[in-house]
Protein backbone atom coordinates (compact mmCIF):
# COMPACT_ATOMS: atom_id res chain seq x y z
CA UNK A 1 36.22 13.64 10.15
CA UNK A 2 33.37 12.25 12.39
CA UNK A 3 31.61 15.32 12.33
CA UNK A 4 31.68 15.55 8.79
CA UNK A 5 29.93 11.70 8.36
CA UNK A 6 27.62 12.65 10.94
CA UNK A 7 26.46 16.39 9.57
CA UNK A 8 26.02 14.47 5.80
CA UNK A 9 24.12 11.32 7.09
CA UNK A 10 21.49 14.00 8.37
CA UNK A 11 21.13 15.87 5.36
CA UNK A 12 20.39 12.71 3.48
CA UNK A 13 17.77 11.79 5.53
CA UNK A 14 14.39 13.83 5.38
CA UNK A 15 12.81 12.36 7.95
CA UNK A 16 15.02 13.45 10.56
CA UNK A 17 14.20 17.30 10.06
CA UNK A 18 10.69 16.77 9.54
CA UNK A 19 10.09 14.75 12.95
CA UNK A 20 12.10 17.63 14.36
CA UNK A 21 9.47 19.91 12.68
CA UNK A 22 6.69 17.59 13.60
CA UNK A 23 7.82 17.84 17.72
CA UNK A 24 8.13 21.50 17.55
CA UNK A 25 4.76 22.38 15.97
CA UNK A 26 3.07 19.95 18.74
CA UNK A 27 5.11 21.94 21.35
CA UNK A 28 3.59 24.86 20.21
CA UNK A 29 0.20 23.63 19.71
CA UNK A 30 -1.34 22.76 23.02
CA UNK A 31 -4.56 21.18 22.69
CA UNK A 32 -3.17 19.46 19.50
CA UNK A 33 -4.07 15.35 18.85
CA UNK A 34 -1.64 15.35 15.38
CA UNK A 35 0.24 17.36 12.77
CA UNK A 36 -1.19 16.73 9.26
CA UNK A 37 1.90 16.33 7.18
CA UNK A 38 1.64 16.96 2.96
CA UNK A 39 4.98 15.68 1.21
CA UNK A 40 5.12 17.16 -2.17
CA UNK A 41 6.69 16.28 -5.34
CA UNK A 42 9.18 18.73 -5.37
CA UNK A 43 10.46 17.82 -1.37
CA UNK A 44 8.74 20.65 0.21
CA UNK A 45 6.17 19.57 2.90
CA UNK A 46 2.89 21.51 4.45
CA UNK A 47 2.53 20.58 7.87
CA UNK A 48 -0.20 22.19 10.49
CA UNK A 49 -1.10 20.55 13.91
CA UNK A 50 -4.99 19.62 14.01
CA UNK A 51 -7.64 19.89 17.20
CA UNK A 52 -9.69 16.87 18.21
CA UNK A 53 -12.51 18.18 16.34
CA UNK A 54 -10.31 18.10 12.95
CA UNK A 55 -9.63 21.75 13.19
CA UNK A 56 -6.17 23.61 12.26
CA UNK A 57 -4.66 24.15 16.23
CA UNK A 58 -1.79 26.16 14.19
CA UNK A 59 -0.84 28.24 11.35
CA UNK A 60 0.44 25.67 7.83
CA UNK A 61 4.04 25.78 7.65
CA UNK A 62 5.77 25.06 4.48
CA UNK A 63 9.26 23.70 4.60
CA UNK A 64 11.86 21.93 2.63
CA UNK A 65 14.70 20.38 4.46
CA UNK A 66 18.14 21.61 4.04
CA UNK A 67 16.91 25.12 2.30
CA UNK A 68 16.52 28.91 3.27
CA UNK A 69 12.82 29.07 2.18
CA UNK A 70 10.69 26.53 0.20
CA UNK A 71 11.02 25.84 -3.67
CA UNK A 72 9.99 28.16 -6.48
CA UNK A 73 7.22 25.87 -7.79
CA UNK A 74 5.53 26.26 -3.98
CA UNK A 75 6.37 29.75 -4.02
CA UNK A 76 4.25 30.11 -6.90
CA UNK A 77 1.18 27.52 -6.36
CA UNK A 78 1.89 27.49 -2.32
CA UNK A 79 2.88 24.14 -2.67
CA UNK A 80 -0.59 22.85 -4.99
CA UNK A 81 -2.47 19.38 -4.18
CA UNK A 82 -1.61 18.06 -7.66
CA UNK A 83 1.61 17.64 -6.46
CA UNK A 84 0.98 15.60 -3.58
CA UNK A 85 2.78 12.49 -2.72
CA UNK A 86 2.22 11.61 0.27
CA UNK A 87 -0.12 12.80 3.42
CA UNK A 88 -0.76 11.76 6.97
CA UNK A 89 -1.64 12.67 10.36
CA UNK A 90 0.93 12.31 12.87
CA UNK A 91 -0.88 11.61 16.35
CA UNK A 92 0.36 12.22 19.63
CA UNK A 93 0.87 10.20 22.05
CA UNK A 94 -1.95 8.56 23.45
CA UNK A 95 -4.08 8.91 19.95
CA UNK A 96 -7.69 9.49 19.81
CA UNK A 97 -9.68 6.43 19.90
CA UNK A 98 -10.19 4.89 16.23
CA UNK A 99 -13.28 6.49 15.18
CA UNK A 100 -12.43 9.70 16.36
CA UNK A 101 -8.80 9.52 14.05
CA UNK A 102 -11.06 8.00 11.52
CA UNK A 103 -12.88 11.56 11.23
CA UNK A 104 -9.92 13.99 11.61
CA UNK A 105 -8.53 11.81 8.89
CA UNK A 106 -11.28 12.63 6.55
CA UNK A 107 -12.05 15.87 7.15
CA UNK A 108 -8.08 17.02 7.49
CA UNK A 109 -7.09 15.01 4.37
CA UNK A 110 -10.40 14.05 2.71
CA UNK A 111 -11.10 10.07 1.92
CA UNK A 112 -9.12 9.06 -1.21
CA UNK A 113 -5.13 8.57 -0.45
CA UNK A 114 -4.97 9.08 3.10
CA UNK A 115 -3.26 6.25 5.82
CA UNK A 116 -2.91 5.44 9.30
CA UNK A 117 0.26 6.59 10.82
């Protein structure tokens, strides 16, 4: 029965897969200061890992936690800004200085809605 609380406390919790997803696209990404991170309206999430300069360092992956493939609505707008929650930049660890996140910020996820993480 343990096993069972522990498997169903996961899947209730988004987060959990999408730091997993976060860690494995900076693995991948050498070179990488952050993963920008999209959270949609629907529970899918964009995600690509970002150079210093504010440049992708991988290929956008679209996920949704818990599911084979993402929803229908993002299979047919590929997951479109209008229905945009949320969206970050994850930085590694140590972060670029202030200024520097300041830039990637803006040019990754433009000036109006974006925040420090």
């Amino acid at each position: 029965m343990g096993t069972d609380h522990i498997e169903s406390s996961e899947k209730r919790d988004p987060l959990v897969g999408e730091r997993a997803m976060i860690e494995a696209i900076l693995e991948g990404s050498p070179g990488s200061v952050g993963v920008a991170v999209i959270r949609l309206n629907c529970g899918c999430r964009k995600m690509a890992a970002v150079d210093g300069n504010g440049e992708p360092a991988s290929e956008i992956i679209m996920y949704r936690d818990d599911a084979e493939s993402i929803c229908d609505q993002c299979k047919q707008d590929n997951g479109d800004f209008m229905r945009v929650t949320e969206q970050f930049i994850h930085w590694t660890d140590p972060a670029p200085a202030p200024a520097t996140r300041q830039m990637i910020q803006n040019k990754v996820l433009g000036t109006q809605g974006s925040q420090p993480h």
